[in-house]
C-alpha atoms as a PDB file:
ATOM      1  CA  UNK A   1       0.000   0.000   0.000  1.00  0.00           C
ATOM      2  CA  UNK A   2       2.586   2.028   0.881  1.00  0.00           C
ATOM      3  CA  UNK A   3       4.191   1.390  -2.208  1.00  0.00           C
ATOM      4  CA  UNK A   4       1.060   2.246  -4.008  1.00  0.00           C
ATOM      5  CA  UNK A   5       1.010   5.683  -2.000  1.00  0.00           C
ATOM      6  CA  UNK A   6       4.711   6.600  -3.310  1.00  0.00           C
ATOM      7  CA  UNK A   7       3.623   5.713  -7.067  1.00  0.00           C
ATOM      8  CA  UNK A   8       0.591   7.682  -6.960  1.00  0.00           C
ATOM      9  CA  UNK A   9       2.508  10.726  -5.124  1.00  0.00           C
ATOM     10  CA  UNK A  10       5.620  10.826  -7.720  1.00  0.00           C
ATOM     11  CA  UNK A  11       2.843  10.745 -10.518  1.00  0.00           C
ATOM     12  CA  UNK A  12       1.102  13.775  -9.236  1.00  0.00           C
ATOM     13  CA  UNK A  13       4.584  15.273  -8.109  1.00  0.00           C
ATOM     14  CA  UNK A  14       5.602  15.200 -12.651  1.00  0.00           C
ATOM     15  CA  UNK A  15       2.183  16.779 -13.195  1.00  0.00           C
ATOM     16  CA  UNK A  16       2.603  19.772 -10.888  1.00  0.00           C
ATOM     17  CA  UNK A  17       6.039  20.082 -12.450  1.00  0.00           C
ATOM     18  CA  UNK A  18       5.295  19.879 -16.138  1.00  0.00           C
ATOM     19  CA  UNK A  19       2.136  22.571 -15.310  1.00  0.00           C
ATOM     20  CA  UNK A  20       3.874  24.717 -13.923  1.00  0.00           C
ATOM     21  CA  UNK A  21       6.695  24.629 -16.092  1.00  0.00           C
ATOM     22  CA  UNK A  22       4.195  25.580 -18.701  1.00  0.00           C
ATOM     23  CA  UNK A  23       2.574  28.375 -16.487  1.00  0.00           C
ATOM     24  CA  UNK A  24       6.177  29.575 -16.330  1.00  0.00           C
ATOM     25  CA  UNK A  25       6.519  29.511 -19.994  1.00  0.00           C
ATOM     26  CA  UNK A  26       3.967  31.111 -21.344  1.00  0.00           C
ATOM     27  CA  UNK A  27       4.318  33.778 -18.503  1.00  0.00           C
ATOM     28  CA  UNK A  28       7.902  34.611 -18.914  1.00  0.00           C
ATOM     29  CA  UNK A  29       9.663  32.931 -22.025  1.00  0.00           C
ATOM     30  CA  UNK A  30       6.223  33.217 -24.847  1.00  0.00           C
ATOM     31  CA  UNK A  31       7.016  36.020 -26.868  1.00  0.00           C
ATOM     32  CA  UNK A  32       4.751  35.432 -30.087  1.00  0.00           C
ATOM     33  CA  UNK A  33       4.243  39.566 -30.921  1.00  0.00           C
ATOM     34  CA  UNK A  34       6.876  41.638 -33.265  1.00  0.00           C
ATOM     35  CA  UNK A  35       6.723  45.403 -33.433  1.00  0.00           C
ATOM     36  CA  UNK A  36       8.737  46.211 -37.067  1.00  0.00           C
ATOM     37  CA  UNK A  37       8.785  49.360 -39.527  1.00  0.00           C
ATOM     38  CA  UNK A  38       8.194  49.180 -42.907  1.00  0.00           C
ATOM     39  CA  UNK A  39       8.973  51.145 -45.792  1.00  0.00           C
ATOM     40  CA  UNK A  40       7.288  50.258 -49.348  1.00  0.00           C
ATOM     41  CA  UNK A  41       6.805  52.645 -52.101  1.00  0.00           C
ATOM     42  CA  UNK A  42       8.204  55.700 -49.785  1.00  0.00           C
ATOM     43  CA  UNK A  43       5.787  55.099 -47.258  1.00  0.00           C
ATOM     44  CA  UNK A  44       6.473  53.851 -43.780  1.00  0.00           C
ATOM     45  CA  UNK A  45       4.254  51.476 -42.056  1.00  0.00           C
ATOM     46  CA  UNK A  46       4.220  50.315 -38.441  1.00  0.00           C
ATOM     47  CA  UNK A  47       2.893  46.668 -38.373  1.00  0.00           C
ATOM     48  CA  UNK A  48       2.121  44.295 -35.399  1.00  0.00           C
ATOM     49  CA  UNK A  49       2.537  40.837 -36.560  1.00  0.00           C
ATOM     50  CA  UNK A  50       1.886  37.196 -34.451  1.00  0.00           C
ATOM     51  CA  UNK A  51       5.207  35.204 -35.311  1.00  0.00           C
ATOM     52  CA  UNK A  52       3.627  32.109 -33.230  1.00  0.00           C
ATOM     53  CA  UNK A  53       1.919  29.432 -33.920  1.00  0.00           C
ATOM     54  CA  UNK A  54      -1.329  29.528 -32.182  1.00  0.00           C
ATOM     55  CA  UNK A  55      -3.893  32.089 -32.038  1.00  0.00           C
ATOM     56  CA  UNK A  56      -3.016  35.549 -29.917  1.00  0.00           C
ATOM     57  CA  UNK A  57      -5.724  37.083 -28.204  1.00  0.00           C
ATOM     58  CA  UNK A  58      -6.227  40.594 -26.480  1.00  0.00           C
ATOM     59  CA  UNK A  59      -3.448  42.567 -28.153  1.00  0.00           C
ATOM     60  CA  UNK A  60      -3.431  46.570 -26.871  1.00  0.00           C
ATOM     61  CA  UNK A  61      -0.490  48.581 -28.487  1.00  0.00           C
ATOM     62  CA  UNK A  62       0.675  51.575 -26.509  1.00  0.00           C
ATOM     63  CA  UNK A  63       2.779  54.604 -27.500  1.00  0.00           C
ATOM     64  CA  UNK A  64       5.001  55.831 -24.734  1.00  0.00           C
ATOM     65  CA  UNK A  65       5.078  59.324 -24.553  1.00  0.00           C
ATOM     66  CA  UNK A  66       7.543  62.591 -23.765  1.00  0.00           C
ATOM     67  CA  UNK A  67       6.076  62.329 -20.291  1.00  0.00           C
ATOM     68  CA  UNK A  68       6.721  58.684 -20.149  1.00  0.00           C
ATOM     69  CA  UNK A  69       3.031  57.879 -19.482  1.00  0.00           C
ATOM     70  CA  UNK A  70       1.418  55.176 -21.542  1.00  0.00           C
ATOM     71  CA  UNK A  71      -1.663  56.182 -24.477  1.00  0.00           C
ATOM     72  CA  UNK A  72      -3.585  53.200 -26.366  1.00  0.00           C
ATOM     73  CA  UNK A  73      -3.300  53.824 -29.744  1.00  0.00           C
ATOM     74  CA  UNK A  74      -4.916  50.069 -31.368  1.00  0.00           C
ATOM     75  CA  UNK A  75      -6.773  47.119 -30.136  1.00  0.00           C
ATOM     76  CA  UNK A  76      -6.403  44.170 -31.383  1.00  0.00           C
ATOM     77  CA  UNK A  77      -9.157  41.222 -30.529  1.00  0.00           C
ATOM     78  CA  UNK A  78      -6.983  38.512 -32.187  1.00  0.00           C
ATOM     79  CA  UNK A  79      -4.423  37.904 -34.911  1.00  0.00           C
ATOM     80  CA  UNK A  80      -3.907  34.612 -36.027  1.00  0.00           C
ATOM     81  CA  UNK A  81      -0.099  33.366 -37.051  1.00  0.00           C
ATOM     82  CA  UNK A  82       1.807  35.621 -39.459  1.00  0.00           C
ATOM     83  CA  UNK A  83      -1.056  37.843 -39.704  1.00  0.00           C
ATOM     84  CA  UNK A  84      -0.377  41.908 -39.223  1.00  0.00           C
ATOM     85  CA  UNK A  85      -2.388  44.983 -37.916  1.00  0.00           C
ATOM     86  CA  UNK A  86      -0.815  48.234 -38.859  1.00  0.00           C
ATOM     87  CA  UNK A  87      -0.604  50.859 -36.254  1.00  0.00           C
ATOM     88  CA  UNK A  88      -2.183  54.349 -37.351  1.00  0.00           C
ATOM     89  CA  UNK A  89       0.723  56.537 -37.522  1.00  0.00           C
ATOM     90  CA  UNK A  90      -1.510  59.978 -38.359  1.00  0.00           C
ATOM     91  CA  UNK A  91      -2.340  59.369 -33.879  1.00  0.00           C
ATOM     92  CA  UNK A  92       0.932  59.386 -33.022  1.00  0.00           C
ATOM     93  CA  UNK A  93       3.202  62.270 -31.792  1.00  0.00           C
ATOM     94  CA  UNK A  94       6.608  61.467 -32.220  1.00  0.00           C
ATOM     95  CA  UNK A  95       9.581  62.653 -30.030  1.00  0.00           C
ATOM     96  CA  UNK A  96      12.221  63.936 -32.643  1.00  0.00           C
ATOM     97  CA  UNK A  97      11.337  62.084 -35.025  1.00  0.00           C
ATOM     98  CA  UNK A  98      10.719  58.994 -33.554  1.00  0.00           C
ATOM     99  CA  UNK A  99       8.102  56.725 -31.301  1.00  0.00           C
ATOM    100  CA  UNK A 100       8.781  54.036 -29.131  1.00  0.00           C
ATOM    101  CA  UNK A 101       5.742  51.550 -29.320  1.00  0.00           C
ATOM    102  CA  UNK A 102       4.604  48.741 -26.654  1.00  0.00           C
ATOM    103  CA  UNK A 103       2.604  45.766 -27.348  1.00  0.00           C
ATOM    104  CA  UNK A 104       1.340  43.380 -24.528  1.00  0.00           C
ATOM    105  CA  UNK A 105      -1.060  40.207 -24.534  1.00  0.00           C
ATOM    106  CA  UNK A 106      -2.328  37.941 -21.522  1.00  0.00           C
ATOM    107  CA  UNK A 107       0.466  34.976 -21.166  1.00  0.00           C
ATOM    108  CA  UNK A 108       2.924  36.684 -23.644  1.00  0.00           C
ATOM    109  CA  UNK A 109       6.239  38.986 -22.740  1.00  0.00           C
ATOM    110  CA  UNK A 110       5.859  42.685 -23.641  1.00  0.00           C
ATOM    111  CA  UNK A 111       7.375  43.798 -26.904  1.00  0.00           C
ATOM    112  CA  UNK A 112       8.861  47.098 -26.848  1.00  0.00           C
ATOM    113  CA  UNK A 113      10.497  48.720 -30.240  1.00  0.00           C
ATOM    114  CA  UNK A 114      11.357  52.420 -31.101  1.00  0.00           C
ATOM    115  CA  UNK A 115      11.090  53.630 -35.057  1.00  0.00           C
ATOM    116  CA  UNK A 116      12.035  56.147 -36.121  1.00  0.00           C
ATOM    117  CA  UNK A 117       8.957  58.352 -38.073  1.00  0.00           C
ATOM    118  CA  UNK A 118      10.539  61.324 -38.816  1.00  0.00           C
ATOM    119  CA  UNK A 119      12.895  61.435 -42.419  1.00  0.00           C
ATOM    120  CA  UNK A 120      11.882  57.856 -43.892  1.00  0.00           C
ATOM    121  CA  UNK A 121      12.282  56.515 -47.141  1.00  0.00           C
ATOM    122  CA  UNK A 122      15.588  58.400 -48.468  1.00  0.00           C
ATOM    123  CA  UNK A 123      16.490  60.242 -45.804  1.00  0.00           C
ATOM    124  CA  UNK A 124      16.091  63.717 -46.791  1.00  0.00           C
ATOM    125  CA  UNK A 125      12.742  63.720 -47.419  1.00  0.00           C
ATOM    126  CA  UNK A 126      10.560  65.644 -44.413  1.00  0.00           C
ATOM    127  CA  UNK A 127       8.454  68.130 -43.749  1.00  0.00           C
ATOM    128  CA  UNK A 128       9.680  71.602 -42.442  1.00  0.00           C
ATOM    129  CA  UNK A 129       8.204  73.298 -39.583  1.00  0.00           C
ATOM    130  CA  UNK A 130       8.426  76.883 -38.684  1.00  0.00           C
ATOM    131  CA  UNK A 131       6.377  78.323 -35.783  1.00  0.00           C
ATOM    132  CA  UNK A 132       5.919  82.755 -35.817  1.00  0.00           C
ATOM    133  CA  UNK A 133       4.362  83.911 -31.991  1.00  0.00           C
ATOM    134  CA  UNK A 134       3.883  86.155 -29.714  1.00  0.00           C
ATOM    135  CA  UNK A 135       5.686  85.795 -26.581  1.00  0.00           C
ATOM    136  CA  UNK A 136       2.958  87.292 -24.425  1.00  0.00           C
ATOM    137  CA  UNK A 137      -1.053  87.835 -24.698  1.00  0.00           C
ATOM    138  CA  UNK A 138      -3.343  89.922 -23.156  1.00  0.00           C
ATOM    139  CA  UNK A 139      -5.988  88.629 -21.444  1.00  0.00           C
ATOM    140  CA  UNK A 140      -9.295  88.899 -23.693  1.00  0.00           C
ATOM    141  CA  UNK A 141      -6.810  89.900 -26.528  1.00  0.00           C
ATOM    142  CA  UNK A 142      -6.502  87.892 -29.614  1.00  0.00           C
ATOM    143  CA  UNK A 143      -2.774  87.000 -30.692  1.00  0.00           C
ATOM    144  CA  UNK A 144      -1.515  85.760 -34.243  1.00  0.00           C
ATOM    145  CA  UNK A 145       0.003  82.485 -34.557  1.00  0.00           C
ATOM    146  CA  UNK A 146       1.816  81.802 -37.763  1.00  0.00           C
ATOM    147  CA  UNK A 147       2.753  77.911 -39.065  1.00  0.00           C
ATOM    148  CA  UNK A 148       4.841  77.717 -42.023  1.00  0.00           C
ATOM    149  CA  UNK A 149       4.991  74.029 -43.181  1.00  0.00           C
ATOM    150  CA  UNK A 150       6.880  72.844 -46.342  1.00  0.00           C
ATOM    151  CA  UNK A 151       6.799  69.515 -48.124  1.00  0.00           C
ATOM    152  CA  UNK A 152      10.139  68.162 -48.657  1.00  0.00           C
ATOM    153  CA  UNK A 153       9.104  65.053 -49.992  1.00  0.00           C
ATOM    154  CA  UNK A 154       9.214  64.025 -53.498  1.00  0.00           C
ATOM    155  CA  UNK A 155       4.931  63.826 -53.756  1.00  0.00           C
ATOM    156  CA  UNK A 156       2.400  65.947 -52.636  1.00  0.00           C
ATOM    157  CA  UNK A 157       1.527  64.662 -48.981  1.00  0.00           C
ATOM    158  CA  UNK A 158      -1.689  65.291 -46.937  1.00  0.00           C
ATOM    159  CA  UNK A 159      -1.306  67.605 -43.931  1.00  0.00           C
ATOM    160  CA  UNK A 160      -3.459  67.812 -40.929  1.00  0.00           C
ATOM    161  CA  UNK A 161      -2.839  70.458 -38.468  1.00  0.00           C
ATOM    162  CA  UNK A 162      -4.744  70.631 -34.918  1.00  0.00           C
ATOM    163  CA  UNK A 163      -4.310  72.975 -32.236  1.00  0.00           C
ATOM    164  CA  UNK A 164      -4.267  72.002 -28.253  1.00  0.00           C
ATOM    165  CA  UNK A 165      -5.028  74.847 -25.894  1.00  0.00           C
ATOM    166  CA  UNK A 166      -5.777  74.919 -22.533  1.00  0.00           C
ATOM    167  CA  UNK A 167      -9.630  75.855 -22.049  1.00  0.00           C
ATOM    168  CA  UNK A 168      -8.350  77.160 -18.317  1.00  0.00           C
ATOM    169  CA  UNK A 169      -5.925  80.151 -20.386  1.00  0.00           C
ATOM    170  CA  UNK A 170      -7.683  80.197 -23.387  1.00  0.00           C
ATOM    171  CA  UNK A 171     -10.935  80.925 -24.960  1.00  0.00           C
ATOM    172  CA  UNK A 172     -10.197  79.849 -28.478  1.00  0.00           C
ATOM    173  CA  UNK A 173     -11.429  76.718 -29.015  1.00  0.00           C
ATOM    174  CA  UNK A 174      -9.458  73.997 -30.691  1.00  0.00           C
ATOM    175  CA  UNK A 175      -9.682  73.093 -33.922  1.00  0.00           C
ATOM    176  CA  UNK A 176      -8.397  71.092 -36.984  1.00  0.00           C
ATOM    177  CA  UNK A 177      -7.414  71.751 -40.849  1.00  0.00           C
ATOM    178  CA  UNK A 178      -6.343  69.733 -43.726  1.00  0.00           C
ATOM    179  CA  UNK A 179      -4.323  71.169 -46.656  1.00  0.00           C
ATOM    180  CA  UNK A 180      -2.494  68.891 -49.353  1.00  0.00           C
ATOM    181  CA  UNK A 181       0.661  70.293 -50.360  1.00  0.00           C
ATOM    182  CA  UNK A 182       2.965  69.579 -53.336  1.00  0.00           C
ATOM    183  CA  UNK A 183       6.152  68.470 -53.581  1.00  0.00           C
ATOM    184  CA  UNK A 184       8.383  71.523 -52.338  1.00  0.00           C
ATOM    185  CA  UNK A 185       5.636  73.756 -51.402  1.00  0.00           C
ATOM    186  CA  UNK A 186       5.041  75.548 -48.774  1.00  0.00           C
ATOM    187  CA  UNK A 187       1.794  76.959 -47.117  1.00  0.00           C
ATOM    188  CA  UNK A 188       1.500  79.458 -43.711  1.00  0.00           C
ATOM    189  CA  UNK A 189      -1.340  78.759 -41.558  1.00  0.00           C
ATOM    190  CA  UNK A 190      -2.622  81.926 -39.425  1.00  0.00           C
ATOM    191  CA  UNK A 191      -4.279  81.026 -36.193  1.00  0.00           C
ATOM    192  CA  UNK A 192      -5.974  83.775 -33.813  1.00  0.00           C
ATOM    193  CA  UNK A 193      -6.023  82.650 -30.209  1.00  0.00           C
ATOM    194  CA  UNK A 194      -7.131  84.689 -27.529  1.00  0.00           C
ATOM    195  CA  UNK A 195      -6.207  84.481 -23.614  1.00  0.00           C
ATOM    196  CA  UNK A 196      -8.692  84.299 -20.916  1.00  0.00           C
ATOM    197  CA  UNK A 197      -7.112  84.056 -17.473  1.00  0.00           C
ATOM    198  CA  UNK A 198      -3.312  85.392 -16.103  1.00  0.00           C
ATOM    199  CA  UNK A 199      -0.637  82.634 -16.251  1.00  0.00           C
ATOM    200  CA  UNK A 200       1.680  80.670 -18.472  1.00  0.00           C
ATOM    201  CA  UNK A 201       0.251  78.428 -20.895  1.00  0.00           C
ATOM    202  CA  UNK A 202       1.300  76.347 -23.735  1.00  0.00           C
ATOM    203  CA  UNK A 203       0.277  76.958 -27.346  1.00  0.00           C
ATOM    204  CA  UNK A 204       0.797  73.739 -29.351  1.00  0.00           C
ATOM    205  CA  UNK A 205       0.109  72.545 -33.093  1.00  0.00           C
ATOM    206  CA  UNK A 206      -0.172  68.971 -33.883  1.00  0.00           C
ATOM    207  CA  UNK A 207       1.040  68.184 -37.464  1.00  0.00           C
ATOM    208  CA  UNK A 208       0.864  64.529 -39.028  1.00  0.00           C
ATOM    209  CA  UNK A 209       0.680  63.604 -42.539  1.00  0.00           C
ATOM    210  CA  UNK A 210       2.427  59.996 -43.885  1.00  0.00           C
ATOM    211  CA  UNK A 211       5.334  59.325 -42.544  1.00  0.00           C
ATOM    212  CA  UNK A 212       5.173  62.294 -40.750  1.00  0.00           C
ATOM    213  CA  UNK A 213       3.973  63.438 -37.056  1.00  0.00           C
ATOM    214  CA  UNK A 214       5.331  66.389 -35.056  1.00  0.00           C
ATOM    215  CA  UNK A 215       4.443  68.557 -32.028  1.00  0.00           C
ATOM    216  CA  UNK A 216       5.423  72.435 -31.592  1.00  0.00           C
ATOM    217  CA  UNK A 217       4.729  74.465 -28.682  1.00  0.00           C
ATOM    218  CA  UNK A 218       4.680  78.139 -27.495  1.00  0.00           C
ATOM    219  CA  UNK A 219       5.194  78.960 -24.078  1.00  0.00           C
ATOM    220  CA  UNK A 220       3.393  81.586 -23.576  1.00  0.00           C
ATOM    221  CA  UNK A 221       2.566  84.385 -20.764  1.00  0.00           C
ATOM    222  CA  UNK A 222      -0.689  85.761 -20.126  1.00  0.00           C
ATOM    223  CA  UNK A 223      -0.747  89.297 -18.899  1.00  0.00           C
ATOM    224  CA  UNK A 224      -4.146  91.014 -17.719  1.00  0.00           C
END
């Protein structure tokens, strides 16, 4: 009997082993998700691909920010293997030129990878930024902004443009345009903001296009 007892205990000894060696596993050692940057025809695309081979569920993609807090930018409810998402780059603010993207999925390691956005494809191509302001406003005084951007690339690109203001300094409320601009032309955007309250605020223009996503900013002192 007692050997019966040692048999049966050494049996169910193996199966706690091999589980949790496979609890382990797909905890710490599954990786499964790739983060990669591709460029075809010019244009850059951010793909998240399942390099396993078994289903993947519950993907979330975050882009770390300047701030080093964490913003969802896709969902993904499953990708089976070798299939790709691509990550919507037009949502992204990049960090000079480039974002640093992190992936995670119950029972897999998180992926982390950095690409860089800005100057893809040959290397020269970009979009310039110039940013004309006013280093102070008056309160209940409207102010002129002035954007100069200029398409560097070798095609005419789509531009969106959106300003972020502080409804606590500012009355203006934000808003978005789209332009399309040739290749090597250049278009300056006027934008009136007023100030409300006393302080120092931040004036800042989102610009993305393909290939293409940049943040400038004003500091700016509101004087009553």
């Amino acid at each position: 009997m007692d050997e019966r007892k040692r048999k049966i205990a050494r049996f169910f000894a193996i199966m706690y082993l091999v589980f949790g060696i496979a609890i382990i596993y797909l905890l710490f050692f599954n990786l499964g998700i790739s983060i990669e940057g591709k460029t075809a025809g010019g244009e850059l695309e951010v793909l998240v691909k399942n390099n396993s081979l078994h289903l993947i569920r519950d993907i979330n993609v975050f882009v770390v920010e300047s701030t080093g807090s964490e913003k969802k930018v896709l969902s993904i409810q499953q990708l089976v293997p070798s299939e790709e998402k691509a990550v919507k780059l037009s949502e992204i603010h990049a960090v000079e030129g480039k974002i640093r993207l992190v992936a995670r999925a119950p029972y897999h390691l998180e992926v982390s990878k950095e690409i860089q956005i800005q100057g893809q494809g040959t290397g020269t191509e970009d979009f310039r930024v110039e940013l004309e302001a006013v280093n102070k406003i008056f309160a209940g005084s409207e102010a002129s902004f002035k954007l100069t951007i200029c398409n560097q690339f070798q095609d005419s690109k789509q531009v969106k443009i959106e300003t972020v203001l502080d409804a606590e300094f500012f009355t203006t409320v934000p808003a978005a345009r789209s332009i399309e601009l040739k290749s090597s032309e250049c278009t300056t955007q006027e934008f009136k903001i007023t100030g409300s309250k006393a302080g120092e605020a931040t004036v800042s223009f989102n610009i993305s296009g393909e290939q293409f996503n940049k943040r400038v900013e004003k500091q700016v002192q509101i004087i009553e």
